[in-house]
PDB file of N, CA and C in Angstrom:
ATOM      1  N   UNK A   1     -10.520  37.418  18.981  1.00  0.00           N
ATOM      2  CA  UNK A   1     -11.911  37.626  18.616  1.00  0.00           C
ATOM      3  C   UNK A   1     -12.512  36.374  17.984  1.00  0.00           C
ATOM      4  N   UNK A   2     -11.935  35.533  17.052  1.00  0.00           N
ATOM      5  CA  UNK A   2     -11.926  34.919  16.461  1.00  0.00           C
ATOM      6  C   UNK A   2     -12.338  33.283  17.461  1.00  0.00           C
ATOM      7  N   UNK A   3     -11.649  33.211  18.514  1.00  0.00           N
ATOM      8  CA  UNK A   3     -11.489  32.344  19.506  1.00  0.00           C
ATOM      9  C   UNK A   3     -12.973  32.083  20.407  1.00  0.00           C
ATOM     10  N   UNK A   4     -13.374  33.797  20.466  1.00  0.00           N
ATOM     11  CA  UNK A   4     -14.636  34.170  21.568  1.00  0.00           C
ATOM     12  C   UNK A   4     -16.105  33.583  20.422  1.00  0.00           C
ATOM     13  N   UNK A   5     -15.793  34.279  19.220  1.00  0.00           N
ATOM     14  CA  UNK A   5     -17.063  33.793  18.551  1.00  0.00           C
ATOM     15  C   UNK A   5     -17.145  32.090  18.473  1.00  0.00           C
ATOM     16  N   UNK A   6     -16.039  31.540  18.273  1.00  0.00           N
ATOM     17  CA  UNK A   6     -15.923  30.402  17.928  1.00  0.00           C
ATOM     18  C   UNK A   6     -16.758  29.417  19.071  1.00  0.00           C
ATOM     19  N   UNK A   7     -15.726  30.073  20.439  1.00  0.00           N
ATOM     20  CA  UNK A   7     -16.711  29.217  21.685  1.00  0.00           C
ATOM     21  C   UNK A   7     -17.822  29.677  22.111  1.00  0.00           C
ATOM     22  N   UNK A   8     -18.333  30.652  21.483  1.00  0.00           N
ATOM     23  CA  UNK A   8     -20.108  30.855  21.607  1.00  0.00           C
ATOM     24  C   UNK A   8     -21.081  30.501  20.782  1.00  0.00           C
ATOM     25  N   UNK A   9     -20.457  29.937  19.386  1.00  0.00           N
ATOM     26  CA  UNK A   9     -20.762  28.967  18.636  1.00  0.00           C
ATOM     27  C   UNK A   9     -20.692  27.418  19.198  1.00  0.00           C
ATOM     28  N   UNK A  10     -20.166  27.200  19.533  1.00  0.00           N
ATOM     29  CA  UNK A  10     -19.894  25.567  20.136  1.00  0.00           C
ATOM     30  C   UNK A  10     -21.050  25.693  21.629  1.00  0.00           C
ATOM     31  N   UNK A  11     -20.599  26.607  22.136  1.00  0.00           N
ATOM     32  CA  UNK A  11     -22.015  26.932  23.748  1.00  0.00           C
ATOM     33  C   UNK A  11     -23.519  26.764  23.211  1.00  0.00           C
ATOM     34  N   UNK A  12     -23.344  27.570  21.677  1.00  0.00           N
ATOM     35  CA  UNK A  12     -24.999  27.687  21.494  1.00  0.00           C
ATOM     36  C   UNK A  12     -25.724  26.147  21.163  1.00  0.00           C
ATOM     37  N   UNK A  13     -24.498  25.344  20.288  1.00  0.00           N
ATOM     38  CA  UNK A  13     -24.916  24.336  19.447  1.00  0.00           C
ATOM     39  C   UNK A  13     -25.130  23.671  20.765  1.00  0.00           C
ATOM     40  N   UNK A  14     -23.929  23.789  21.623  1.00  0.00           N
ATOM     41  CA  UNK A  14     -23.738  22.419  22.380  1.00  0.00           C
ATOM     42  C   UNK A  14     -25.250  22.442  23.493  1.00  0.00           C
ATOM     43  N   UNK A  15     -25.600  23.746  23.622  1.00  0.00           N
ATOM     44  CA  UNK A  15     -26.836  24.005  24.750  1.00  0.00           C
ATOM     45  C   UNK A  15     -28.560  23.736  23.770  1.00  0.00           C
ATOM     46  N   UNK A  16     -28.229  23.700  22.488  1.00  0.00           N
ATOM     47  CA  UNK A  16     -29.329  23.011  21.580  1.00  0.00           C
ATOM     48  C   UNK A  16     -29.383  21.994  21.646  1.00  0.00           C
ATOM     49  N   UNK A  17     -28.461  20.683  21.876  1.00  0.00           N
ATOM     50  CA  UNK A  17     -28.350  19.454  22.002  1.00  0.00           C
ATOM     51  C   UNK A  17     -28.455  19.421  23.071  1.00  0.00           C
ATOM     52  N   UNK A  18     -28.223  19.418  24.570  1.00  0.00           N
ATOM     53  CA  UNK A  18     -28.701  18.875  25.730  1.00  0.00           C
ATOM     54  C   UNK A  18     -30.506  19.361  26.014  1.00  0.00           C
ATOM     55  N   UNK A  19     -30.965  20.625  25.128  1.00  0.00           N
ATOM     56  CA  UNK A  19     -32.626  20.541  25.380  1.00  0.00           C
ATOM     57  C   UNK A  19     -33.267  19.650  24.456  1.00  0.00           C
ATOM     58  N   UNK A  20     -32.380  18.778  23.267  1.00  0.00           N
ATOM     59  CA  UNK A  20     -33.382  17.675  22.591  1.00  0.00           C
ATOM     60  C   UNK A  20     -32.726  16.297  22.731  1.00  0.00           C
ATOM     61  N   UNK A  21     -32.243  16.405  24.054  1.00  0.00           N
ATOM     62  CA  UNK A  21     -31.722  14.791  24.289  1.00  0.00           C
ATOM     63  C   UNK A  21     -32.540  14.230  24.902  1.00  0.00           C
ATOM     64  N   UNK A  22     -33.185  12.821  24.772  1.00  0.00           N
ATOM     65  CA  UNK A  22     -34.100  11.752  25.058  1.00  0.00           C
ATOM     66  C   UNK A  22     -33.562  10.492  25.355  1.00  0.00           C
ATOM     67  N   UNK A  23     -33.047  10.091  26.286  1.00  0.00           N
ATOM     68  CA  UNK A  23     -32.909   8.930  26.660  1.00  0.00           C
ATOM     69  C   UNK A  23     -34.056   8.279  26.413  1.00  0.00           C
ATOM     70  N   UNK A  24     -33.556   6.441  25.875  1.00  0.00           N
ATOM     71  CA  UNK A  24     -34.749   5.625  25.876  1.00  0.00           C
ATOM     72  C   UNK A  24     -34.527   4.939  27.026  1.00  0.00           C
ATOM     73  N   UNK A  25     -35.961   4.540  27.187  1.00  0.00           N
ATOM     74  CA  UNK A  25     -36.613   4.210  28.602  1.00  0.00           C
ATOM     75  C   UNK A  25     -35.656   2.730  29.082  1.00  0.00           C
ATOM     76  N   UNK A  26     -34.566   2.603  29.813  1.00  0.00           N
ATOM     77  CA  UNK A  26     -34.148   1.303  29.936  1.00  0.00           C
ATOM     78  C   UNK A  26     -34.633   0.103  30.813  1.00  0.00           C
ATOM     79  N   UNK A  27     -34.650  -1.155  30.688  1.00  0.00           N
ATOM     80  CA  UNK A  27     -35.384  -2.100  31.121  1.00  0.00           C
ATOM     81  C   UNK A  27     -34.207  -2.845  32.128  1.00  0.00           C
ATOM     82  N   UNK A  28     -34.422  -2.905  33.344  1.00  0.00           N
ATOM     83  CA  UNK A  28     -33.636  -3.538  34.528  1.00  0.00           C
ATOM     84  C   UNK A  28     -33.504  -4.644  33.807  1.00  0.00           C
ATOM     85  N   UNK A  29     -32.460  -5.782  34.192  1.00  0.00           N
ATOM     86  CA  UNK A  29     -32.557  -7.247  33.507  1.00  0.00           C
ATOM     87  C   UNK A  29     -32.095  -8.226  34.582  1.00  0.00           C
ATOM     88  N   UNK A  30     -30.992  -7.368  35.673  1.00  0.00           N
ATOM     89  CA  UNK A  30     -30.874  -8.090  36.691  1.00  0.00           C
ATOM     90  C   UNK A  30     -29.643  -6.836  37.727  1.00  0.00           C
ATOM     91  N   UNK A  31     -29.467  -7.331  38.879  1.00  0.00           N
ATOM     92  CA  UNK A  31     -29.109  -6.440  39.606  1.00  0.00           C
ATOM     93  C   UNK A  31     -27.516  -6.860  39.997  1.00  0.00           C
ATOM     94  N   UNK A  32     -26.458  -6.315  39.912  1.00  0.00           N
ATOM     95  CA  UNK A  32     -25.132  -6.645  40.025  1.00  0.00           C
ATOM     96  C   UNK A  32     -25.019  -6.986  41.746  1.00  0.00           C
ATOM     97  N   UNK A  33     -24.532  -7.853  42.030  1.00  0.00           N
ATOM     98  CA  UNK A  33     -24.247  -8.437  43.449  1.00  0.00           C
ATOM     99  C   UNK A  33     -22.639  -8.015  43.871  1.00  0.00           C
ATOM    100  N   UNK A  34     -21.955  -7.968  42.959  1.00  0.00           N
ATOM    101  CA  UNK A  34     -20.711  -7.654  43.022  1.00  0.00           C
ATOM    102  C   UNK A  34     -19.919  -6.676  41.719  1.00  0.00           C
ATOM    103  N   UNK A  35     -18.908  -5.576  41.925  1.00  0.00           N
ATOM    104  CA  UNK A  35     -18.048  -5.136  41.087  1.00  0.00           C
ATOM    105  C   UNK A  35     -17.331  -5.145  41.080  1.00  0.00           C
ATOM    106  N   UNK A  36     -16.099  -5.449  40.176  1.00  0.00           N
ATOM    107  CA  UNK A  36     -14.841  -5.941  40.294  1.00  0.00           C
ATOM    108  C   UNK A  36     -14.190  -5.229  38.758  1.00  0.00           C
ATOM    109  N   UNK A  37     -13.454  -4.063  39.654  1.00  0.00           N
ATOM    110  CA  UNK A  37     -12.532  -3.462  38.168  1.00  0.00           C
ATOM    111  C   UNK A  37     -11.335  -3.754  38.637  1.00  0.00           C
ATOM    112  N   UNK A  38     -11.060  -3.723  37.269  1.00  0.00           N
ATOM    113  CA  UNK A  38      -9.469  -4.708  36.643  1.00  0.00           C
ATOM    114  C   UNK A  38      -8.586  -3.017  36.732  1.00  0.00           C
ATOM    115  N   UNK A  39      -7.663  -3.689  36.521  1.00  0.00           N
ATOM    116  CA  UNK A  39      -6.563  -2.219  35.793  1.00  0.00           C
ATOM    117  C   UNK A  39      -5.690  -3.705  34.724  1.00  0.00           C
ATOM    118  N   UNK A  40      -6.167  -2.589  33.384  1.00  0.00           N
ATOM    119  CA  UNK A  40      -5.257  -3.566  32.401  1.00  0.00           C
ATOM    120  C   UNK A  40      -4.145  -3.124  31.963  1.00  0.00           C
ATOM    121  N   UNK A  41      -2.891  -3.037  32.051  1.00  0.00           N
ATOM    122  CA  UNK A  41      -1.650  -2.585  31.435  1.00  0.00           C
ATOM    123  C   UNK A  41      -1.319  -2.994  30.225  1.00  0.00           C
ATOM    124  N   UNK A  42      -1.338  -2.522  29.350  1.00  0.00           N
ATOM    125  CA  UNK A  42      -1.011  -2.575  28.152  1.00  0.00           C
ATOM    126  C   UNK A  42       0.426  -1.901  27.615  1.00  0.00           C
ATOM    127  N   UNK A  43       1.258  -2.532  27.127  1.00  0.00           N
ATOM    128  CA  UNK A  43       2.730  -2.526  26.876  1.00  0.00           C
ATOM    129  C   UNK A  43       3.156  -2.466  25.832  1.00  0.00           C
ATOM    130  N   UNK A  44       3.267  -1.918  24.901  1.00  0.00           N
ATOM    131  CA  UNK A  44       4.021  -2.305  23.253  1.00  0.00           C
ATOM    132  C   UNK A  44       5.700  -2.287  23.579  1.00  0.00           C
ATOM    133  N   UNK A  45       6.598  -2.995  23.129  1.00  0.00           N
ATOM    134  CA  UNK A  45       7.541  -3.038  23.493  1.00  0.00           C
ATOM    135  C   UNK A  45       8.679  -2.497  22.523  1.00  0.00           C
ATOM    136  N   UNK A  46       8.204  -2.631  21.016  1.00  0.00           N
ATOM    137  CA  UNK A  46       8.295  -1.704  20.064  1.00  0.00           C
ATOM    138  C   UNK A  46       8.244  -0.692  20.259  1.00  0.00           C
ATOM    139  N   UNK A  47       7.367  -0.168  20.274  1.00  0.00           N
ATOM    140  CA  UNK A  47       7.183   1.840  20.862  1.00  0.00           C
ATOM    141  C   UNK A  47       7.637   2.294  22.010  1.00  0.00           C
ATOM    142  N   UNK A  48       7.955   1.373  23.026  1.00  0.00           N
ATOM    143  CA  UNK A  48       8.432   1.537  24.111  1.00  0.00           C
ATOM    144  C   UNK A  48       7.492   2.686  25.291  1.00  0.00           C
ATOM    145  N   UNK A  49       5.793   1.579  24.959  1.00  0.00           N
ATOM    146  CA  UNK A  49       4.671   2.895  25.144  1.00  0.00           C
ATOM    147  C   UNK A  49       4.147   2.152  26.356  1.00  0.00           C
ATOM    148  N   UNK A  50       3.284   2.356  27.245  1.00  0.00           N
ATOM    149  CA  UNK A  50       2.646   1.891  28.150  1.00  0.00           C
ATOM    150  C   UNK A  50       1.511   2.712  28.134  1.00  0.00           C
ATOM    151  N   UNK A  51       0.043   2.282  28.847  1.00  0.00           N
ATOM    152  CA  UNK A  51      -0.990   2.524  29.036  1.00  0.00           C
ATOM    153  C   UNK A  51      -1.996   1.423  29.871  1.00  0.00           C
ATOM    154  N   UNK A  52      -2.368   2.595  30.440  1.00  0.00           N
ATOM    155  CA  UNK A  52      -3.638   1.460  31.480  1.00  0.00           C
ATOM    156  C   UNK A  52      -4.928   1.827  31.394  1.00  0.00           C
ATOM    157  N   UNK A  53      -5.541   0.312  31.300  1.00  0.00           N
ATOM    158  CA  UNK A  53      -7.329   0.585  30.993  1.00  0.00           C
ATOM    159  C   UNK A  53      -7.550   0.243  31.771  1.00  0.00           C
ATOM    160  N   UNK A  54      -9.340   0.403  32.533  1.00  0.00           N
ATOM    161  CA  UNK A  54      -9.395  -0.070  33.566  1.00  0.00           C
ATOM    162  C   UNK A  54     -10.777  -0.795  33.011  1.00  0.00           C
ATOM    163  N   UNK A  55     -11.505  -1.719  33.603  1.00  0.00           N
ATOM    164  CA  UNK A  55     -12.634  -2.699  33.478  1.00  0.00           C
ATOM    165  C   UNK A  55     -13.292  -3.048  33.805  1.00  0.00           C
ATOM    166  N   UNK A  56     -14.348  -3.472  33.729  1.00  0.00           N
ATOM    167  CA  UNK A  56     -15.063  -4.105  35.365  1.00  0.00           C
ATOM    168  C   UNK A  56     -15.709  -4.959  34.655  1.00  0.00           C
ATOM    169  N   UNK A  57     -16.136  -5.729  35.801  1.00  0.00           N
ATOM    170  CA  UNK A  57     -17.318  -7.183  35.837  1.00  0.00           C
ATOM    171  C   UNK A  57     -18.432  -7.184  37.086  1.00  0.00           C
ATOM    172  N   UNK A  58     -19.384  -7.211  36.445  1.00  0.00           N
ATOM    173  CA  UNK A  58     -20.571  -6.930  37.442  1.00  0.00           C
ATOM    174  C   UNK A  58     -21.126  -8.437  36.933  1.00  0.00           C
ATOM    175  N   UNK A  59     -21.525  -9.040  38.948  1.00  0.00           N
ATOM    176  CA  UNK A  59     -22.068 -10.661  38.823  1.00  0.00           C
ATOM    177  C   UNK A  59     -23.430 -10.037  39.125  1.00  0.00           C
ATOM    178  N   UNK A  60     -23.735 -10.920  38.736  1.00  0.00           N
ATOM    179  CA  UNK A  60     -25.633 -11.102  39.156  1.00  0.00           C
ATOM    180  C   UNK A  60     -26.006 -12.066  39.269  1.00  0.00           C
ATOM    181  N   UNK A  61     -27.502 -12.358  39.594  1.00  0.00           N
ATOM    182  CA  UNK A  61     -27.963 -13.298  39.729  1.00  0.00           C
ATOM    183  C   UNK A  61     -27.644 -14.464  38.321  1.00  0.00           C
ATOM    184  N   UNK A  62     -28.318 -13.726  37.591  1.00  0.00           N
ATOM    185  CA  UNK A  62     -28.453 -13.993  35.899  1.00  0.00           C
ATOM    186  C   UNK A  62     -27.799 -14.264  35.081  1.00  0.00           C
ATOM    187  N   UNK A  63     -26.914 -12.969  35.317  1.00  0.00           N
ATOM    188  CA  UNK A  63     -25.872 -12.647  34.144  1.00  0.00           C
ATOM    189  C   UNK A  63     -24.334 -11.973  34.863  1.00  0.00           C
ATOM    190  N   UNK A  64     -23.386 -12.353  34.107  1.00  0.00           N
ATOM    191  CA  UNK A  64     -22.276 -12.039  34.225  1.00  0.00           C
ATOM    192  C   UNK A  64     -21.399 -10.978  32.916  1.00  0.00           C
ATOM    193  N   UNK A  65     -21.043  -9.415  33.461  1.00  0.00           N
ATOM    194  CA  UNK A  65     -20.898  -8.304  32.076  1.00  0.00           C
ATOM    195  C   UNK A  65     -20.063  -8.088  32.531  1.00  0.00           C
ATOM    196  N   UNK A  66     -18.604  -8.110  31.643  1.00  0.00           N
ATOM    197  CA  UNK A  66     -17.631  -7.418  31.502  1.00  0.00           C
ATOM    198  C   UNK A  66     -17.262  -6.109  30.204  1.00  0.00           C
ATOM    199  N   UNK A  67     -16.896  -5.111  31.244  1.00  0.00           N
ATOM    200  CA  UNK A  67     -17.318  -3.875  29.894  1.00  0.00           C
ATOM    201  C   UNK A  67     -16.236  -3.246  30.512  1.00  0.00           C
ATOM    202  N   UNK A  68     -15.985  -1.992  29.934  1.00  0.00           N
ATOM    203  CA  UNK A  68     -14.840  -0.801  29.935  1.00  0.00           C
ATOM    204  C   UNK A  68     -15.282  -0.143  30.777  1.00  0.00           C
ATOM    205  N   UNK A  69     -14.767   0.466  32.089  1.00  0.00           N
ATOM    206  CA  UNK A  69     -15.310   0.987  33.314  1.00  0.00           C
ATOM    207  C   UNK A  69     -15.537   2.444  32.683  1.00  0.00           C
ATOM    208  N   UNK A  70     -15.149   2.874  31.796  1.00  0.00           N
ATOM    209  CA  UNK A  70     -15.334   4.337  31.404  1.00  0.00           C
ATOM    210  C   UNK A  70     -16.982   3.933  30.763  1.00  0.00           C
ATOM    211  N   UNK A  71     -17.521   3.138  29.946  1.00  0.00           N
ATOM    212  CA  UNK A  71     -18.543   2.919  29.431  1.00  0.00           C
ATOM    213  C   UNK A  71     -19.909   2.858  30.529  1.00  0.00           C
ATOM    214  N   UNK A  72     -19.190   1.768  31.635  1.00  0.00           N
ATOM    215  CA  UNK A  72     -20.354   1.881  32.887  1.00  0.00           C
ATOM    216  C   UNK A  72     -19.964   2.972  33.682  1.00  0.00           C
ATOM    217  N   UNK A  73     -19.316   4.048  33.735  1.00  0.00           N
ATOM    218  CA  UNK A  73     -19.239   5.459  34.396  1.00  0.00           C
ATOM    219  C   UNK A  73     -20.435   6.267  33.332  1.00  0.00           C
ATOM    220  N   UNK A  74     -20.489   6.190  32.370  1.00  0.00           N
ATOM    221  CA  UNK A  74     -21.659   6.931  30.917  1.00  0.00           C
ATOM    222  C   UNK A  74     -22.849   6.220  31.303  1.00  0.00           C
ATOM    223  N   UNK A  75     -23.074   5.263  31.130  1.00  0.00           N
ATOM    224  CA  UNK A  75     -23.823   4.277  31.785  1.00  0.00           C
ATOM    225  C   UNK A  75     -24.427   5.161  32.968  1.00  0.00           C
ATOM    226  N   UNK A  76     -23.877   5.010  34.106  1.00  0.00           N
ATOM    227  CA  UNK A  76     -24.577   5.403  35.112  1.00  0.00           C
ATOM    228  C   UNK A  76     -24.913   6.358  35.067  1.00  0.00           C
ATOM    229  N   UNK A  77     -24.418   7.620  35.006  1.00  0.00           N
ATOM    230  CA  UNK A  77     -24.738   8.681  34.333  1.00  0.00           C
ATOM    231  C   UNK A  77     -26.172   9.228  34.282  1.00  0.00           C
ATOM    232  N   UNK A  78     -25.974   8.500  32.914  1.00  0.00           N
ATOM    233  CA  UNK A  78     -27.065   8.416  31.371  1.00  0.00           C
ATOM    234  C   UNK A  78     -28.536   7.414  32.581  1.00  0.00           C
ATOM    235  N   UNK A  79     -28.061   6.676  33.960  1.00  0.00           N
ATOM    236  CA  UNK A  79     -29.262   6.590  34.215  1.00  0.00           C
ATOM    237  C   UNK A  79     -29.788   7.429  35.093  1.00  0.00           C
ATOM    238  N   UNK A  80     -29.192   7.359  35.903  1.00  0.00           N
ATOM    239  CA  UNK A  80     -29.235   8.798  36.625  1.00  0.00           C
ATOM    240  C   UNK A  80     -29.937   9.784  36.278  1.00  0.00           C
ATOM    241  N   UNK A  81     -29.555  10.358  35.153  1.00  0.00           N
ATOM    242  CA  UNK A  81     -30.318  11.036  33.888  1.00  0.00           C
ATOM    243  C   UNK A  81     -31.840  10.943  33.674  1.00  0.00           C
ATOM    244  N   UNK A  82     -32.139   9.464  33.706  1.00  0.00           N
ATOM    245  CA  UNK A  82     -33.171   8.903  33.431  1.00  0.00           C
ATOM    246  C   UNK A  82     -34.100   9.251  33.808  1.00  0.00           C
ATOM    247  N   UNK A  83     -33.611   8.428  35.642  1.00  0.00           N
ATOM    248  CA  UNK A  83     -34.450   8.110  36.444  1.00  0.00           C
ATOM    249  C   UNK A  83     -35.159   9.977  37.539  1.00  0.00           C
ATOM    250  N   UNK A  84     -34.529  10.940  37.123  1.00  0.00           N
ATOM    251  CA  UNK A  84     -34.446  12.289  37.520  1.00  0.00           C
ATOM    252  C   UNK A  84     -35.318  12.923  36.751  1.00  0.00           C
ATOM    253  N   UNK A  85     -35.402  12.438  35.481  1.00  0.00           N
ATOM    254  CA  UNK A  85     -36.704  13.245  34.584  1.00  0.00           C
ATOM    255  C   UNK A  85     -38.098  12.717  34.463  1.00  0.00           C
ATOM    256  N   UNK A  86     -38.150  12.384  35.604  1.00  0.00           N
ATOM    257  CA  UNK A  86     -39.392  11.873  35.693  1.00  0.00           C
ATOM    258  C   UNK A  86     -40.635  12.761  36.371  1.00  0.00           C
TER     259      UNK A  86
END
């Protein structure tokens, strides 16, 4: 019982926050010509742990961005988002 109220508490809050979300209006700056994600392996040899990130680099005319491919997956998203509520 305890479980059911709980996740109809989290449904209500969580469905109050997607009707007062506002993306701000974003400004193009230049257009990626190419994408290029990495896979980064990361190793501690101590912990005897492994993990992989993945990355990307988008060229442009302009500018050259390397960011966390999970960040430009939100990213796109979030424009997507944008460009639909119009």
């Amino acid at each position: 019982m305890k479980s059911i109220l709980l996740s109809l508490i989290v449904l209500a809050c969580s469905m109050g926050l997607n009707a007062q979300l506002r993306f701000p209006k974003s400004e193009r700056i230049d257009i990626s010509k190419m994408n290029i994600i990495y896979s980064h392996s990361i190793v501690d040899p101590v912990l005897s742990t492994e993990r992989e990130e993945y990355e990307i680099m988008q060229i442009g005319d302009k500018y050259i961005k390397y960011d966390d491919y999970n960040r430009f997956r939100v990213d796109s998203v979030m424009l997507s988002v944008d460009s639909t509520s119009k």
